[in-house]
C-alpha atoms as a PDB file:
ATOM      1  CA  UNK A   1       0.000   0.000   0.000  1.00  0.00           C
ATOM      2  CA  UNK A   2       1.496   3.140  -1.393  1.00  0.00           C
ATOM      3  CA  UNK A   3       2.406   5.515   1.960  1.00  0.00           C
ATOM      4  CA  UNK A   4      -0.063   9.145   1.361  1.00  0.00           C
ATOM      5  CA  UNK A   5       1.513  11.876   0.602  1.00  0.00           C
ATOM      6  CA  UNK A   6       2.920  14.397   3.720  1.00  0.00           C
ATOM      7  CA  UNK A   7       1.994  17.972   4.189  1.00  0.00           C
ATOM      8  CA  UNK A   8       4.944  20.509   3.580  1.00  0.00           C
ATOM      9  CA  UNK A   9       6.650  21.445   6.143  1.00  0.00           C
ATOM     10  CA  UNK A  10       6.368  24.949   7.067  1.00  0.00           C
ATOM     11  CA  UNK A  11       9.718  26.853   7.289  1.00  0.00           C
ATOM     12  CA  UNK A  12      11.229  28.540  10.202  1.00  0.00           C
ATOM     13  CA  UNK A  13      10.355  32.533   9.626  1.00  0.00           C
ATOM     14  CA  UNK A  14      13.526  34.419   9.535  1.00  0.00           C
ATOM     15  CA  UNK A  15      14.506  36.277  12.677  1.00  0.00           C
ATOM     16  CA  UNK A  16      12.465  39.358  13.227  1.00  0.00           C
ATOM     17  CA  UNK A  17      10.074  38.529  10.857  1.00  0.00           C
ATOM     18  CA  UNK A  18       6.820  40.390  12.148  1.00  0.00           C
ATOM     19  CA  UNK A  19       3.498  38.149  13.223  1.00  0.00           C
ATOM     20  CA  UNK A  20       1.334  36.975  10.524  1.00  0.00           C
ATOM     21  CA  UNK A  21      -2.525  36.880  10.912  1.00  0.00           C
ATOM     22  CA  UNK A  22      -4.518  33.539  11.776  1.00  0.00           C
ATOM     23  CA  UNK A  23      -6.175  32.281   8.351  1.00  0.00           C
ATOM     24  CA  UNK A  24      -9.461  31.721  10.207  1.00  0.00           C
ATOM     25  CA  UNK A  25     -10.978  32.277  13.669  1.00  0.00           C
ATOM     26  CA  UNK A  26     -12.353  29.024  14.243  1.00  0.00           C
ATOM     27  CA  UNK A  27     -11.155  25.653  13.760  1.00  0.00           C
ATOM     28  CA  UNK A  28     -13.773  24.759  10.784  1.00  0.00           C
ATOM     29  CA  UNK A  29     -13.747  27.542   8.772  1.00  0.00           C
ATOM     30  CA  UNK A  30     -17.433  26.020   7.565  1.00  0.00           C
ATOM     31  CA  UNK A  31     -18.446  27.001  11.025  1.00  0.00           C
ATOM     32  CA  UNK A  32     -20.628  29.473  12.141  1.00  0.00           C
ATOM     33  CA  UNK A  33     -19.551  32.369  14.450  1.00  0.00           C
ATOM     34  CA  UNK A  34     -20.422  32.447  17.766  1.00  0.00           C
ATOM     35  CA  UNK A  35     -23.824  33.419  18.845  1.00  0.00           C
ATOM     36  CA  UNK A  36     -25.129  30.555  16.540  1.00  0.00           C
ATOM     37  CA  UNK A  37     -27.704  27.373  18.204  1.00  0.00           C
ATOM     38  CA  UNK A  38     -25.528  26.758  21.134  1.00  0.00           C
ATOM     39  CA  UNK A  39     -26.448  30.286  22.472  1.00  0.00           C
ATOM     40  CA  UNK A  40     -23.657  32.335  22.753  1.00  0.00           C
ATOM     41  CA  UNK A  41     -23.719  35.790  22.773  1.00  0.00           C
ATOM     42  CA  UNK A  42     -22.714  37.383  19.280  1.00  0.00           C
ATOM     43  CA  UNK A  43     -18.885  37.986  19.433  1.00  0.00           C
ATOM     44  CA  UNK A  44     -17.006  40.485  17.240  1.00  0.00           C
ATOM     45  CA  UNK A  45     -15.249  39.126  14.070  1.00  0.00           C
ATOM     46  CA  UNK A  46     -11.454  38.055  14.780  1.00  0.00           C
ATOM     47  CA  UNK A  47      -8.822  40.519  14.451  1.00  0.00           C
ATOM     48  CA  UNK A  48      -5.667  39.348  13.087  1.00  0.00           C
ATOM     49  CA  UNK A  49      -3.707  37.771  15.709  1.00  0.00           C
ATOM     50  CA  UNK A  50      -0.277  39.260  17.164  1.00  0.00           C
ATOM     51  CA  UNK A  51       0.468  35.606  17.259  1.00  0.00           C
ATOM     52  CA  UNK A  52       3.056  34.454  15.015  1.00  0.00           C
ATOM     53  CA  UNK A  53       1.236  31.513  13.208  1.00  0.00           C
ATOM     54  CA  UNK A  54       4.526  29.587  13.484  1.00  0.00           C
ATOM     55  CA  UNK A  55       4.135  29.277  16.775  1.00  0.00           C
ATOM     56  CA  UNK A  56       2.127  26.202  18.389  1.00  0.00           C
ATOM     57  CA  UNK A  57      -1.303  25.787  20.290  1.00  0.00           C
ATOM     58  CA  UNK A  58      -1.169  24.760  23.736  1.00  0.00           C
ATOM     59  CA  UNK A  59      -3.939  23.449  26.440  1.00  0.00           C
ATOM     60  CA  UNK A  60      -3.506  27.221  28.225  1.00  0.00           C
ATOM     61  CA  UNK A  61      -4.305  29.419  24.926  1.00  0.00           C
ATOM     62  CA  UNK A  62      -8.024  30.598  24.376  1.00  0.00           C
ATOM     63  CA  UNK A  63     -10.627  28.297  23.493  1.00  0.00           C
ATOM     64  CA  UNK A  64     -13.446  28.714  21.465  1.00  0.00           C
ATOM     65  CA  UNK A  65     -16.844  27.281  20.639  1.00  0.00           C
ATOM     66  CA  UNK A  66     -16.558  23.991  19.232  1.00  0.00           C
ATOM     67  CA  UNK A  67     -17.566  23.238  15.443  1.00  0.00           C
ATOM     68  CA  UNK A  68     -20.904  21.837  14.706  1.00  0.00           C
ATOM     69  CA  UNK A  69     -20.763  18.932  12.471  1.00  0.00           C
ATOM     70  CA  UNK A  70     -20.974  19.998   9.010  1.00  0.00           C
ATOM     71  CA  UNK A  71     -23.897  19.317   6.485  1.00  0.00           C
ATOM     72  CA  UNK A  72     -24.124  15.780   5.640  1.00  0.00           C
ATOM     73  CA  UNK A  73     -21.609  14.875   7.888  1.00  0.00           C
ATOM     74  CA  UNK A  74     -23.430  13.988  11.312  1.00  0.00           C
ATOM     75  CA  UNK A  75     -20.513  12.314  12.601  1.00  0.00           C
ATOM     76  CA  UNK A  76     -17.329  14.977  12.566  1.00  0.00           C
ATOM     77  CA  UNK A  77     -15.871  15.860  15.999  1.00  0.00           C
ATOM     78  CA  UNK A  78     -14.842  18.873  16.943  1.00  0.00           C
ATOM     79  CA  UNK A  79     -10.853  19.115  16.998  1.00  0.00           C
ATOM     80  CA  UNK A  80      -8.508  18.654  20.152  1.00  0.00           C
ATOM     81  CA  UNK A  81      -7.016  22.188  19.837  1.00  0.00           C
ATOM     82  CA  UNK A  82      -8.632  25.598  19.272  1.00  0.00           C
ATOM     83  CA  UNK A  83      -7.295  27.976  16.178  1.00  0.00           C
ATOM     84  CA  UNK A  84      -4.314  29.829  16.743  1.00  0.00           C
ATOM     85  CA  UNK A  85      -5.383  33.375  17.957  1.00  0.00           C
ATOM     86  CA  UNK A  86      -8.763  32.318  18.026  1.00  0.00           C
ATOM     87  CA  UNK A  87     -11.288  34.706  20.957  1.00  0.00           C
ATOM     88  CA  UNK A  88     -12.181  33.500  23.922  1.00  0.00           C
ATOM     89  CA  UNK A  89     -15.806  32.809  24.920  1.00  0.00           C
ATOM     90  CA  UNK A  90     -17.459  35.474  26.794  1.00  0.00           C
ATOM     91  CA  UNK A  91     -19.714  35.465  29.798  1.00  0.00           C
ATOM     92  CA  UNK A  92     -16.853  34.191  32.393  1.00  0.00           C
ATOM     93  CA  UNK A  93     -17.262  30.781  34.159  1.00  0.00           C
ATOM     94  CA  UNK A  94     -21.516  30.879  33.022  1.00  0.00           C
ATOM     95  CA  UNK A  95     -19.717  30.701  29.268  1.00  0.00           C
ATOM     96  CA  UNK A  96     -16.936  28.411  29.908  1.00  0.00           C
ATOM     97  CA  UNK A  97     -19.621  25.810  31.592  1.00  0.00           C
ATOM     98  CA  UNK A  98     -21.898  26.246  28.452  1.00  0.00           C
ATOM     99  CA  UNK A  99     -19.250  25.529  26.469  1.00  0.00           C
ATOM    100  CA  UNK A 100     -17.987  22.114  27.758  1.00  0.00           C
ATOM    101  CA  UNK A 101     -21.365  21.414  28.190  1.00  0.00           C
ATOM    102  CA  UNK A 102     -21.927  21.793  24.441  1.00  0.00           C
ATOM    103  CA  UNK A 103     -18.789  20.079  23.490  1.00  0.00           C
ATOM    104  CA  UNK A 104     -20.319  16.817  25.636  1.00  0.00           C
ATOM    105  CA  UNK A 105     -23.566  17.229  23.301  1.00  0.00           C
ATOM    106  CA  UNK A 106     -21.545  17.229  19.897  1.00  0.00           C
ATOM    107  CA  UNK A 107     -19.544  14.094  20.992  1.00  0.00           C
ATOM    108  CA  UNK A 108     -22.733  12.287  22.857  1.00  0.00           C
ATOM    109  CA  UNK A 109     -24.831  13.537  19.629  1.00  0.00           C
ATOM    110  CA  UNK A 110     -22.195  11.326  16.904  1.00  0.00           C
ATOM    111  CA  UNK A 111     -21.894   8.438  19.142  1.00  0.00           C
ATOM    112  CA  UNK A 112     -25.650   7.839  19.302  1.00  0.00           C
ATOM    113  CA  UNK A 113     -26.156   8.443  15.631  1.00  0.00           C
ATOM    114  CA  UNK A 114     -23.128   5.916  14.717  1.00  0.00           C
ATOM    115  CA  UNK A 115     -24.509   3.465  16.652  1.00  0.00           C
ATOM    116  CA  UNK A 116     -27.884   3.474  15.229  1.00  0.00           C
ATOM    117  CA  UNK A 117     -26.625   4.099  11.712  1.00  0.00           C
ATOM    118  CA  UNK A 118     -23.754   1.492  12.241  1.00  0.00           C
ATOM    119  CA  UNK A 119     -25.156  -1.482  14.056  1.00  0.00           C
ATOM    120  CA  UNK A 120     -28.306  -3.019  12.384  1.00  0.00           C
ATOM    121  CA  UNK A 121     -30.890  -3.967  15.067  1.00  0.00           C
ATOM    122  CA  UNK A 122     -31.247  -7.654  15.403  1.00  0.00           C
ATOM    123  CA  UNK A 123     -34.522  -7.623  13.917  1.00  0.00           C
ATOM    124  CA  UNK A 124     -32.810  -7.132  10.836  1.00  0.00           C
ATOM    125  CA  UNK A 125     -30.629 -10.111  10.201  1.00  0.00           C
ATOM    126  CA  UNK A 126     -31.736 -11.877   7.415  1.00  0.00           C
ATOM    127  CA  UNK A 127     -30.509 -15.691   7.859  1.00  0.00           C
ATOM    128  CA  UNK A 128     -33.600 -16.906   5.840  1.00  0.00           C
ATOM    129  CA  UNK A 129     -33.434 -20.400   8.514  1.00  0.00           C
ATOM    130  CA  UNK A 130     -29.879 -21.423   7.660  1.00  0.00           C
ATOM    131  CA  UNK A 131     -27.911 -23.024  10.407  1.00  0.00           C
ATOM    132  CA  UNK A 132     -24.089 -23.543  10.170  1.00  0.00           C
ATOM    133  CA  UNK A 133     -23.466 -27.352  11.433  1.00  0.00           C
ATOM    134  CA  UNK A 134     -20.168 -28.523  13.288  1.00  0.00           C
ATOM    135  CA  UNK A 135     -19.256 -30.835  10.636  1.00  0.00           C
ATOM    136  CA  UNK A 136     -20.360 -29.131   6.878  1.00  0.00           C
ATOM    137  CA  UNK A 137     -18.587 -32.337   5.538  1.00  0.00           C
ATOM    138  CA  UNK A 138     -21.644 -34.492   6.556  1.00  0.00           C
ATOM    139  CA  UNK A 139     -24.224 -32.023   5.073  1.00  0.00           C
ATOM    140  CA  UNK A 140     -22.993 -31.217   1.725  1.00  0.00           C
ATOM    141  CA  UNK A 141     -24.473 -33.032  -0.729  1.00  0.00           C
ATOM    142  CA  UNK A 142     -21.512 -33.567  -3.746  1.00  0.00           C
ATOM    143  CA  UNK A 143     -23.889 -36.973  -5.537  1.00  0.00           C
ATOM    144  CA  UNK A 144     -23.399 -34.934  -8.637  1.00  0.00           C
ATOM    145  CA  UNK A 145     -19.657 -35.382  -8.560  1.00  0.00           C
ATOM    146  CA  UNK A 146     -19.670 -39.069  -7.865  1.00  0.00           C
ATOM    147  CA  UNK A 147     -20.288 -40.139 -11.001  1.00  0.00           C
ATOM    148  CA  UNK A 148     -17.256 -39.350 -12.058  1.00  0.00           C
ATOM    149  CA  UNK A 149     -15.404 -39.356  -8.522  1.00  0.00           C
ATOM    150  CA  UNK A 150     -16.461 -42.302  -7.082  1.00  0.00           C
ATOM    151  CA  UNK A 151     -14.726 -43.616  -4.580  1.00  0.00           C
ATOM    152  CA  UNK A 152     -15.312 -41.663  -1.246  1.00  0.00           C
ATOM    153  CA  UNK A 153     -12.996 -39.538   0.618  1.00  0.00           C
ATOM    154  CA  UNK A 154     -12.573 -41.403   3.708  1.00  0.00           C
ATOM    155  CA  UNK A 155     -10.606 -38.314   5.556  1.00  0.00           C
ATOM    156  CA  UNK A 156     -12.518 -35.204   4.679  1.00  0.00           C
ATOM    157  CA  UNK A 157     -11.375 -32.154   7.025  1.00  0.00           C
ATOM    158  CA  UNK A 158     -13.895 -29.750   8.064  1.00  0.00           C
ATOM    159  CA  UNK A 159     -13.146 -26.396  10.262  1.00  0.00           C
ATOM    160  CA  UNK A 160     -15.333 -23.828  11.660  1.00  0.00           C
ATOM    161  CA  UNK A 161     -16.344 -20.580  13.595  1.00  0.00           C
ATOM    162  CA  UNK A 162     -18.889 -19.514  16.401  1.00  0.00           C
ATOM    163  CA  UNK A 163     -18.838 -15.818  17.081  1.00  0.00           C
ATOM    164  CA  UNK A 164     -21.386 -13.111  17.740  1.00  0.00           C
ATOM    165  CA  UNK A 165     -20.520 -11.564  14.364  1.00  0.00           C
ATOM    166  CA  UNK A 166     -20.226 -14.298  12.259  1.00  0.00           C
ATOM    167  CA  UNK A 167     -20.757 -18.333  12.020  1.00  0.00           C
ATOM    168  CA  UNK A 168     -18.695 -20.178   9.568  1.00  0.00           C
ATOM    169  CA  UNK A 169     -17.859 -23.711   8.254  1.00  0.00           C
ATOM    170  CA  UNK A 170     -15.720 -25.203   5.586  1.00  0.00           C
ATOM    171  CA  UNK A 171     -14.860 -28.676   4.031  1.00  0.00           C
ATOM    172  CA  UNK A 172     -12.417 -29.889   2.371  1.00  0.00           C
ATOM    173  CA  UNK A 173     -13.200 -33.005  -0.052  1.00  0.00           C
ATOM    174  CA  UNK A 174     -10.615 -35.156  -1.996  1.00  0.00           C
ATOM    175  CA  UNK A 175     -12.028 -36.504  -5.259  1.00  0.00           C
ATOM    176  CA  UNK A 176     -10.783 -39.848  -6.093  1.00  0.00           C
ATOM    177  CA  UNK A 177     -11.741 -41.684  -9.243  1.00  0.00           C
ATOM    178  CA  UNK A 178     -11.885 -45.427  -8.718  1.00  0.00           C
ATOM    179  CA  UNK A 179      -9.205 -47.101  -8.016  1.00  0.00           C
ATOM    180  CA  UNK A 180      -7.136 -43.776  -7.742  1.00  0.00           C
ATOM    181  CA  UNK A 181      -4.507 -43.956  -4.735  1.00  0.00           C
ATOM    182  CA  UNK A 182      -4.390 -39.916  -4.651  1.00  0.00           C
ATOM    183  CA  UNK A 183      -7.066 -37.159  -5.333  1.00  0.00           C
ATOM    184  CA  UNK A 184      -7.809 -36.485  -8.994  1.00  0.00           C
ATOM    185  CA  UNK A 185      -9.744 -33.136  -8.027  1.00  0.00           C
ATOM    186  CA  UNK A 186     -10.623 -31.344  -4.426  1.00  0.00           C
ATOM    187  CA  UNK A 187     -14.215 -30.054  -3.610  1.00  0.00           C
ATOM    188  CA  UNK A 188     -14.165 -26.931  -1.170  1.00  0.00           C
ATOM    189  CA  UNK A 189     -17.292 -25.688   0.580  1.00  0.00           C
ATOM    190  CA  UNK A 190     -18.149 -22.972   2.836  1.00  0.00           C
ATOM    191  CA  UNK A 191     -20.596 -21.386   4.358  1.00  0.00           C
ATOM    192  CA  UNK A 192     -20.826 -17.624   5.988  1.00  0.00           C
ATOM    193  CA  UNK A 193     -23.900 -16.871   8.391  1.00  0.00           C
ATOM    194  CA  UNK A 194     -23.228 -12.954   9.027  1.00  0.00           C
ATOM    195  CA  UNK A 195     -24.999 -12.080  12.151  1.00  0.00           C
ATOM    196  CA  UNK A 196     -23.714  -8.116  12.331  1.00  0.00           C
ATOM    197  CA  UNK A 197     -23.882  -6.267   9.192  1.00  0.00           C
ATOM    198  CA  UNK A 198     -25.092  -7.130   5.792  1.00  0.00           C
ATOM    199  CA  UNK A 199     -22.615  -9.078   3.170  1.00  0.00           C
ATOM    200  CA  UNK A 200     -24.463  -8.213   0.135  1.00  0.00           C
ATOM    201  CA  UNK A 201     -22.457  -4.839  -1.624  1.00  0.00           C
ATOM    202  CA  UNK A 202     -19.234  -6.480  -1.058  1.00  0.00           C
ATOM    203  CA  UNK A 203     -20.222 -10.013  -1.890  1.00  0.00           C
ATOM    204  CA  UNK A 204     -21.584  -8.665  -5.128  1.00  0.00           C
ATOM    205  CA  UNK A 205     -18.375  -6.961  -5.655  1.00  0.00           C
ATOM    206  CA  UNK A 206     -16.484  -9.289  -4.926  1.00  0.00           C
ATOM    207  CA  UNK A 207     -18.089 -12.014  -7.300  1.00  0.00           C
ATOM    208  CA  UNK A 208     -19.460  -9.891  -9.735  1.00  0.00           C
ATOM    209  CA  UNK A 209     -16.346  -8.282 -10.938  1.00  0.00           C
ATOM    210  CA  UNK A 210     -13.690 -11.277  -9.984  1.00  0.00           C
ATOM    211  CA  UNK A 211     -12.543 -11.584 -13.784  1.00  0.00           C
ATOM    212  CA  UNK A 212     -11.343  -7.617 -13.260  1.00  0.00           C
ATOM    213  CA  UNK A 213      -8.949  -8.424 -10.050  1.00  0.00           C
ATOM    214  CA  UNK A 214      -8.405 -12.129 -11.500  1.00  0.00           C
ATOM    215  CA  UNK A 215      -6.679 -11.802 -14.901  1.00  0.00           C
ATOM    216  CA  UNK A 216      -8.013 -15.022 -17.204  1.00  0.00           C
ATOM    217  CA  UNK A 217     -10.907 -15.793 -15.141  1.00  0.00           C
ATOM    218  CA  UNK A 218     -14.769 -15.893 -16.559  1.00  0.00           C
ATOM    219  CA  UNK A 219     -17.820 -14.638 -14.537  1.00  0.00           C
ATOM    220  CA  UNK A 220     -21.556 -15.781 -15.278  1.00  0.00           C
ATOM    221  CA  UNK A 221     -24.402 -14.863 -13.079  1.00  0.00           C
ATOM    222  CA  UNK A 222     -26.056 -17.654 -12.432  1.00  0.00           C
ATOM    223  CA  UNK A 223     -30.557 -17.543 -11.679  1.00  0.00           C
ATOM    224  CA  UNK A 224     -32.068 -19.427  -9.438  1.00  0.00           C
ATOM    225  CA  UNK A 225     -30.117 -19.761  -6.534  1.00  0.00           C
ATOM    226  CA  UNK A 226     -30.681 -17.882  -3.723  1.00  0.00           C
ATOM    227  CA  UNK A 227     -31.013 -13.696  -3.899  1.00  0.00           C
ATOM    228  CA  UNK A 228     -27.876 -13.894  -6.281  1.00  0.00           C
ATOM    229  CA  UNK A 229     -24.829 -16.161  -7.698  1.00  0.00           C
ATOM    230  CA  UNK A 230     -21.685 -16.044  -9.489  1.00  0.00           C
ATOM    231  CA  UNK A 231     -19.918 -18.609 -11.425  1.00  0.00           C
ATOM    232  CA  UNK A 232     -16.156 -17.933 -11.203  1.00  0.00           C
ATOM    233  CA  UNK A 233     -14.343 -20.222 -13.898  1.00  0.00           C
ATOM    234  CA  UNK A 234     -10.814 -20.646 -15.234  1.00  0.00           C
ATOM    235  CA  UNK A 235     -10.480 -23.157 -17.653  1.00  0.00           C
ATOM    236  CA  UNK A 236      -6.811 -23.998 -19.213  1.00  0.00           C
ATOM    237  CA  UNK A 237      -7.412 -27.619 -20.571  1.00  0.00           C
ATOM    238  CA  UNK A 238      -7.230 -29.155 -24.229  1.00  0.00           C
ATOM    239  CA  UNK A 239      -8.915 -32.011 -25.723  1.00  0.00           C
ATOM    240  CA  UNK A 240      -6.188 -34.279 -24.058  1.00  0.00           C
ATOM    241  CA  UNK A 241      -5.799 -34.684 -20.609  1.00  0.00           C
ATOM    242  CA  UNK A 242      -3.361 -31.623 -19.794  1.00  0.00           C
ATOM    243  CA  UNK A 243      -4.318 -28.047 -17.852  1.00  0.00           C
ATOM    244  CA  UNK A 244      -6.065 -27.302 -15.238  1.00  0.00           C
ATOM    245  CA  UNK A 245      -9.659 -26.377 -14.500  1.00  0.00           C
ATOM    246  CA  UNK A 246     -11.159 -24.283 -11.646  1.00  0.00           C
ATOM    247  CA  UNK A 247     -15.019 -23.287 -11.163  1.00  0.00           C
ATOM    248  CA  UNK A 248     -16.700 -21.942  -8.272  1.00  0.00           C
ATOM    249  CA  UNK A 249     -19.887 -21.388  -7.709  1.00  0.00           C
ATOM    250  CA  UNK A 250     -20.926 -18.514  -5.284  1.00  0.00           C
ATOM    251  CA  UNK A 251     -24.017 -17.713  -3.522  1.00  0.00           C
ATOM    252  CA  UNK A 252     -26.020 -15.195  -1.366  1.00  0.00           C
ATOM    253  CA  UNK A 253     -28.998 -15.902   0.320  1.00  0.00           C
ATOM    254  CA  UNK A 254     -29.601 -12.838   2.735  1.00  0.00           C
ATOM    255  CA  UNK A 255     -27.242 -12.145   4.616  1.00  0.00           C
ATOM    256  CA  UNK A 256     -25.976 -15.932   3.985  1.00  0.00           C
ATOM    257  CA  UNK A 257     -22.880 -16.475   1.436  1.00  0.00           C
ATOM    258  CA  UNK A 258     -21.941 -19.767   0.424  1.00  0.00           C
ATOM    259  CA  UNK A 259     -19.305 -21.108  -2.136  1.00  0.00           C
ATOM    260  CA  UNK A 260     -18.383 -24.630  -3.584  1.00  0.00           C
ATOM    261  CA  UNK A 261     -15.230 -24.963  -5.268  1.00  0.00           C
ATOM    262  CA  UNK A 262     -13.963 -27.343  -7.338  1.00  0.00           C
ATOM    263  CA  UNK A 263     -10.237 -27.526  -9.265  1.00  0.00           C
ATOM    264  CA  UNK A 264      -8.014 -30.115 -11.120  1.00  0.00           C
ATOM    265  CA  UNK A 265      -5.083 -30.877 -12.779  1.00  0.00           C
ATOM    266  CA  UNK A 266      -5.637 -33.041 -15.660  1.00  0.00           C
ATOM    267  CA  UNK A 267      -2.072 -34.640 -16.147  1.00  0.00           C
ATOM    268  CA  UNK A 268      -3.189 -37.419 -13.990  1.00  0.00           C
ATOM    269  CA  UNK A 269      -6.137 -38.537 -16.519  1.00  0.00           C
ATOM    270  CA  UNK A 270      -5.612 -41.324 -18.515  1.00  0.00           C
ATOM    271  CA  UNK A 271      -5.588 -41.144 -22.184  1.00  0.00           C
ATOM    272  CA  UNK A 272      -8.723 -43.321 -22.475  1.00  0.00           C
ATOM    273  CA  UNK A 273     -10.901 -40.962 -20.854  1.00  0.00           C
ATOM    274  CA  UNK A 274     -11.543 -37.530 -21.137  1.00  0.00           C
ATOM    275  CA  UNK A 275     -11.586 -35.629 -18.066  1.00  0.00           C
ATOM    276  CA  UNK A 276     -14.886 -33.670 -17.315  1.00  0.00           C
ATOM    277  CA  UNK A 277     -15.625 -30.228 -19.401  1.00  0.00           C
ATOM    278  CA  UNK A 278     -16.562 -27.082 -17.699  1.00  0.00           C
ATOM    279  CA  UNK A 279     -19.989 -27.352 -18.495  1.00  0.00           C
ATOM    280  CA  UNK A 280     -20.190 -30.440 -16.600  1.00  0.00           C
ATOM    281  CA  UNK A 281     -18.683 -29.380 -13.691  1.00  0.00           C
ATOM    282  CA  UNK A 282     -20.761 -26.318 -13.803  1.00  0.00           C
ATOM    283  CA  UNK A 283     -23.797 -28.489 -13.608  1.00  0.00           C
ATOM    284  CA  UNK A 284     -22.463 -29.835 -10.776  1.00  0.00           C
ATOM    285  CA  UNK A 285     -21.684 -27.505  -8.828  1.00  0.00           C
ATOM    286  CA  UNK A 286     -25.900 -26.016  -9.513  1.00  0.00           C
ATOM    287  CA  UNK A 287     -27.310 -29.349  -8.858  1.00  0.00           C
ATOM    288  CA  UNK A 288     -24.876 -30.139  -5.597  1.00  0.00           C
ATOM    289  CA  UNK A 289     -25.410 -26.498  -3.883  1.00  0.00           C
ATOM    290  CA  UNK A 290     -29.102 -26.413  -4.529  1.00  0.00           C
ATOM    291  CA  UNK A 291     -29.372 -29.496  -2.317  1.00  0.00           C
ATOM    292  CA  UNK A 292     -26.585 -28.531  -0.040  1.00  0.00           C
ATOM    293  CA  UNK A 293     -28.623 -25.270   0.871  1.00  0.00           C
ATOM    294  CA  UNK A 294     -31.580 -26.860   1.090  1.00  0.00           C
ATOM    295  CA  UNK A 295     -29.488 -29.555   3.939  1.00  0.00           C
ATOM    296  CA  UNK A 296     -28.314 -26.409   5.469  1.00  0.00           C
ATOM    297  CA  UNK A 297     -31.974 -24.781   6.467  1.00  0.00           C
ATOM    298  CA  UNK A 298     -33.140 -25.433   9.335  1.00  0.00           C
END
């Protein structure tokens, strides 16, 4: 990640150089004078300061009234530091107390409006009945893929995640044509219950526009399955048994994603049988995930 680029430093003024005025009285110069909502008394414009602006604020120069948060903005905070030779407030200790109190306002103010713009009440969730299981291996349904793979995996590995935010659960399947000692191709599921905020923008960018982040790839939306799906492809093999194919088949249901995956390397196929085209591992993957989902509600 490229580092943003720094302010300029501002030089040293030369010795005796005389003061030079503050560029605004207030710390937002979008914001209004005093004497605005949080009732102060009307204050006289600022004069330029005899302040050099080369010198620094501290916590024992003047205050002023804090910024309200600017239009369309309802969360900006007022800044740590007032302006450099910004006025005081008037009305002695009365005005000082009003203006902490206000200050306590603008903060409490954005931290009640980020939390109800931020965290979706749990009346919202949208799980549509799906459950995440301890073991995904023993609910997905891959009978599509057994014709072709059919000797069973007898060591699957499986993995998953409780949390408040999130439930999630993976499996790993080796696919083994028969009498194959090693895997000819590996199935890879997993499924995402988001309990906290709503997956759908970034799933669908994610998915949507893979091909642009994924040089070579091919995206198809794909009807039918849940509120929206991707299929994710990258096919490299020839009419013999060489290259490599990779298809994955991604769904969102609510604020439930689910993928199945499926890649191979063809070298291992022997000469007397082609190895299976993408459209038939496409297929697949459909038929497989529409029951898999269907396993997976409750």
């Amino acid at each position: 990640m490229s580092t943003p680029p720094q302010p300029p430093q501002q030089p040293e003024p030369p010795s005796g150089a005389p003061a030079q005025p503050s560029a605004y009285p207030y710390p937002n110069p979008q914001s209004p004078a005093p004497g605005g909502p949080l009732g102060f008394p009307p204050a006289a414009p600022a004069a330029p300061s005899a302040q050099s602006v080369y010198a620094q604020p501290t916590l024992v120069g003047p205050l002023v009234q804090p910024p309200q948060p600017q239009p369309g903005n309802p969360y900006a905070q007022p800044g740590p530091y007032p302006a450099v030779g910004a006025p005081p407030p008037t009305g002695g200790r009365a005005g000082w107390a009003v203006l902490w109190a206000a200050v306590g306002a603008v903060v409490a103010s954005a931290a009640w409006a980020a939390g109800v713009f931020l965290i979706p009440a749990g009346s919202d969730v949208d799980l549509r009945g799906y459950s995440a299981p301890a073991n995904l291996c023993n609910s997905t349904d891959y009978t599509s893929f057994q014709s072709e793979y059919a000797a069973n995996d007898s060591t699957p590995t499986h993995n998953s995640l409780g949390d408040d935010a999130l439930d999630e659960v993976l499996c790993n399947l080796s696919l083994k044509k028969t009498g194959s000692s090693y895997a000819d191709a590996y199935l890879y599921v997993q499924l995402d219950l988001h309990k906290k905020t709503d997956p759908g923008p970034e799933f669908t960018a994610t998915w949507k526009n893979y091909s642009e982040s994924h040089s070579g790839y091919d995206v198809d939306t794909v009807t039918g399955i849940g509120d929206e799906a991707y299929l994710v492809s990258d096919d490299t093999t020839s009419s013999s048994s060489s290259g490599s194919l990779y298809a994955t088949l991604a769904v969102r249901d609510g604020w439930v994603t689910y993928t199945m995956s499926y890649s191979a390397y063809y070298s291992s196929y022997s000469t007397d049988k082609d190895p299976p085209t993408l459209d038939e591992v496409s297929g697949w993957l459909k038929t497989d995930s529409r029951a898999t989902l269907a396993e997976l509600k409750d």
